[in-house]
N, C-alpha and C. Protein backbone atom coordinates (compact mmCIF):
# COMPACT_ATOMS: atom_id res chain seq x y z
N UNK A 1 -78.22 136.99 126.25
CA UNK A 1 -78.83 137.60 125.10
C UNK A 1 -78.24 138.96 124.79
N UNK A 2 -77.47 139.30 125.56
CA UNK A 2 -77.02 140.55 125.63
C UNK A 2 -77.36 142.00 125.86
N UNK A 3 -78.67 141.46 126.96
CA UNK A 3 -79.39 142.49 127.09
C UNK A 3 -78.35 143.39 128.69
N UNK A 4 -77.41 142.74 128.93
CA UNK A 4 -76.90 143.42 129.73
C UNK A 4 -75.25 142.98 130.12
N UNK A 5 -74.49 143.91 130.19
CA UNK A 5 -72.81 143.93 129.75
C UNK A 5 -71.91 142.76 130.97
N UNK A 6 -71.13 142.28 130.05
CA UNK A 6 -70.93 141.15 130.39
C UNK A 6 -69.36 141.59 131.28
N UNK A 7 -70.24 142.70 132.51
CA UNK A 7 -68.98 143.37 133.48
C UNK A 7 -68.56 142.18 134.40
N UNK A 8 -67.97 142.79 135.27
CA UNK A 8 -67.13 141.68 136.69
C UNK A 8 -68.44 141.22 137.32
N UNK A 9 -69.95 142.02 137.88
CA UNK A 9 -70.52 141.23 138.61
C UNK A 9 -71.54 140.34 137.76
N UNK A 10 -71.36 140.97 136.53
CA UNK A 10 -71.81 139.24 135.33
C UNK A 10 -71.23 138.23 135.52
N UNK A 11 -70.08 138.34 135.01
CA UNK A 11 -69.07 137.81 135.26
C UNK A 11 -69.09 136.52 136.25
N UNK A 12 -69.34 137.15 137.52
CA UNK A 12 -68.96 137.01 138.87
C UNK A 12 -69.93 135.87 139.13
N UNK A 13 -71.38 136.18 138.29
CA UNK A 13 -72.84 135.29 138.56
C UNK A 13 -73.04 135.51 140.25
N UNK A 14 -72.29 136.27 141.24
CA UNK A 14 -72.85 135.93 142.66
C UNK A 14 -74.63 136.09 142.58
N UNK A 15 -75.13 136.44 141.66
CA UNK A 15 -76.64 136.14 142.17
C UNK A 15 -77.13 135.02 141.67
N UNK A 16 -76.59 134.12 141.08
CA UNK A 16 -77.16 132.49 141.01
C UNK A 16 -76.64 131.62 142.16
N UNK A 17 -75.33 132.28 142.74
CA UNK A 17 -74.78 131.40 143.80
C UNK A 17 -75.94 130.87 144.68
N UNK A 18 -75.67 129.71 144.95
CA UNK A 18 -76.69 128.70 145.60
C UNK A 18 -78.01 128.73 144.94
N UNK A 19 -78.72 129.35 143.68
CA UNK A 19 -79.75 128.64 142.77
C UNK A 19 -79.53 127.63 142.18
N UNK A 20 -78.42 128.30 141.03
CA UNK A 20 -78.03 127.13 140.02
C UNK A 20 -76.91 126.56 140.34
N UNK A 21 -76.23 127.02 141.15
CA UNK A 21 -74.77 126.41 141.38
C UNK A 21 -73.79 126.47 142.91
N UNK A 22 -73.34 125.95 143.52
CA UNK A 22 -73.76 125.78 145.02
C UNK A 22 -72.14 126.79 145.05
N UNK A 23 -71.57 127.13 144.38
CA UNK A 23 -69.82 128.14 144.33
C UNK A 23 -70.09 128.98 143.79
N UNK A 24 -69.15 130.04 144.24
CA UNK A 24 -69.00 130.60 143.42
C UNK A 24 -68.06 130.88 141.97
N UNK A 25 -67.69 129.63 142.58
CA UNK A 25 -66.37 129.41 141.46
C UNK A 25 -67.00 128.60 140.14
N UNK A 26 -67.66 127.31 140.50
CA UNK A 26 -68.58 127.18 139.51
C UNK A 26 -69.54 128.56 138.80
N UNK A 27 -70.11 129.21 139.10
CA UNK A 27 -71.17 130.09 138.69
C UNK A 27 -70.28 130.94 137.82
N UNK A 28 -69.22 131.15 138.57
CA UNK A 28 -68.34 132.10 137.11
C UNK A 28 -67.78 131.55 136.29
N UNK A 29 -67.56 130.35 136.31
CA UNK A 29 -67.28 129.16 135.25
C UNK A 29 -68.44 128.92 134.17
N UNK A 30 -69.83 129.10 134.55
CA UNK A 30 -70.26 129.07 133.87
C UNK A 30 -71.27 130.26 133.10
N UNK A 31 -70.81 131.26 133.89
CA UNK A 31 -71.19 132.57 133.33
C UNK A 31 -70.25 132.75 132.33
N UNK A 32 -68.79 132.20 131.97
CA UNK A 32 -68.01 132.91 131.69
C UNK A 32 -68.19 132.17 130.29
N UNK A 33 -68.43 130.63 130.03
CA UNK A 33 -68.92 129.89 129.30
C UNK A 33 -69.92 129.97 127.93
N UNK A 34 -70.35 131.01 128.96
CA UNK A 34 -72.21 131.23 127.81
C UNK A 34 -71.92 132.25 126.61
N UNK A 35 -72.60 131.80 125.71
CA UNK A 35 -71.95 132.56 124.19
C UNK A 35 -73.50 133.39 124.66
N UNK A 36 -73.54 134.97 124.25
CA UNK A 36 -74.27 135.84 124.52
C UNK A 36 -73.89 136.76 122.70
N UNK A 37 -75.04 137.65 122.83
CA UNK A 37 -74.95 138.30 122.31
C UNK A 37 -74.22 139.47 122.28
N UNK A 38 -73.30 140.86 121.72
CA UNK A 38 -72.98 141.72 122.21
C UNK A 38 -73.89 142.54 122.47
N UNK A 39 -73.31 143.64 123.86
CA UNK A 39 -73.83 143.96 124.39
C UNK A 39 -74.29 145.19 124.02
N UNK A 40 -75.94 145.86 123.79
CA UNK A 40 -76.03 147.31 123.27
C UNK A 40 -76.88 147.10 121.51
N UNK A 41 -76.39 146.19 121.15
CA UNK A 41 -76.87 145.78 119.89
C UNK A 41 -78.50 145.41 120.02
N UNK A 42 -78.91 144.86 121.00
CA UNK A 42 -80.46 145.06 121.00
C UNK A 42 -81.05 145.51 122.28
N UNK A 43 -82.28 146.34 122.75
CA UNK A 43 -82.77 146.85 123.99
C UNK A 43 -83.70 146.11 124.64
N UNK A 44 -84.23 144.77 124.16
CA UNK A 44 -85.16 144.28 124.60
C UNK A 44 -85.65 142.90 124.00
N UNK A 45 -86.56 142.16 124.23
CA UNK A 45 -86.53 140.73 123.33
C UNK A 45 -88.35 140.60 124.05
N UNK A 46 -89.38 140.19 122.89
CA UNK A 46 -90.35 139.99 122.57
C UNK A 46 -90.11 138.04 122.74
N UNK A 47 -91.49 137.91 124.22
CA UNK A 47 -91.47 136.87 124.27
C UNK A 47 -93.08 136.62 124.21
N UNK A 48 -93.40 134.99 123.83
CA UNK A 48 -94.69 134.74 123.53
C UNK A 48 -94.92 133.34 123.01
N UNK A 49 -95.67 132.18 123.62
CA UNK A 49 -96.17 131.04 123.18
C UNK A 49 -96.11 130.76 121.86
N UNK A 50 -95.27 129.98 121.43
CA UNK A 50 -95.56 129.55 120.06
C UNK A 50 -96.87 129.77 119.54
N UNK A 51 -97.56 128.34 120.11
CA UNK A 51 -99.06 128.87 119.89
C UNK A 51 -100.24 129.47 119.87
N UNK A 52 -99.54 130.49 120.11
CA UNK A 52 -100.13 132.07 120.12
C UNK A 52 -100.46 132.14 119.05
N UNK A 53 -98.73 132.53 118.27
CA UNK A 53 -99.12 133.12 116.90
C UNK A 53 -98.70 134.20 116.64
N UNK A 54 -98.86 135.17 117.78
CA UNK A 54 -98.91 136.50 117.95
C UNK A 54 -97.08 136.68 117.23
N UNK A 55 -96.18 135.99 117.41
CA UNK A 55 -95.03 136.30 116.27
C UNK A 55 -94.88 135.27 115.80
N UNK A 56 -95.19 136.00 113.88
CA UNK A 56 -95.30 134.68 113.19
C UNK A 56 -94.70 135.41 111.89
N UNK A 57 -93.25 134.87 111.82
CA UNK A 57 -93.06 134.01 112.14
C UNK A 57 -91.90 134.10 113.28
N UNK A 58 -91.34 133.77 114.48
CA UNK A 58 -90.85 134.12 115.13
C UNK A 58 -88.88 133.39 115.12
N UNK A 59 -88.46 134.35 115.23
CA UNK A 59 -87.35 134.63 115.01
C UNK A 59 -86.28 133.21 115.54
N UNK A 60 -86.81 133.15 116.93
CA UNK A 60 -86.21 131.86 117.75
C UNK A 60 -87.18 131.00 118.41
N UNK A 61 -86.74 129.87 118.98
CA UNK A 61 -87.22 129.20 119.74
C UNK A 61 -86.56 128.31 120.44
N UNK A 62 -86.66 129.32 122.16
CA UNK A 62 -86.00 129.33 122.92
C UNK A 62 -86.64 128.27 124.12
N UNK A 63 -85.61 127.41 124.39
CA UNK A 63 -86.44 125.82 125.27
C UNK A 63 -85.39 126.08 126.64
N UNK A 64 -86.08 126.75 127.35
CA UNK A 64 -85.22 126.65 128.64
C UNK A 64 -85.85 125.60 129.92
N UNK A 65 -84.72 125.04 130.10
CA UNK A 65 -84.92 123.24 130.73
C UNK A 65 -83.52 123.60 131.64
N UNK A 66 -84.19 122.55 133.00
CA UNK A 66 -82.90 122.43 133.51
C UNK A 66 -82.59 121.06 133.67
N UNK A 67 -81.09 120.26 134.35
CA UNK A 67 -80.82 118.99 133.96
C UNK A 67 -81.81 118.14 134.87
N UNK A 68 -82.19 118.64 136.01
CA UNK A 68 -83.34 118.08 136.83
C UNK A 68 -84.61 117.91 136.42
């Protein structure tokens, strides 16, 4: 989202190693992959249940799933 700069230990993903991805060679493969926002352009991101309401109308809708 670009809430934080997409340096070497972004990059790098070593803190997903063995969550999402058992390498580290994978993890920077797929850090390196991800279309993000630039970085600095926004400070923060407003999250909240659709059916809340509470942002209406809300900007995105964001479905995070994993393949398991």
């Amino acid at each position: 989202m670009g809430l934080h700069p997409r340096d070497e230990a972004w990059l790098s993903g070593s803190r997903m190693q063995g969550v999402w991805h058992g390498t580290a060679e994978d993890v920077a493969e797929d850090q390196a992959a991800m279309d993000v926002l630039s970085y600095g352009k926004f400070k923060a991101m407003a999250v909240s249940p659709l059916v809340s309401g509470r942002l209406d109308p809300p900007d995105i809708c964001l479905i995070y799933a994993t393949s398991a």
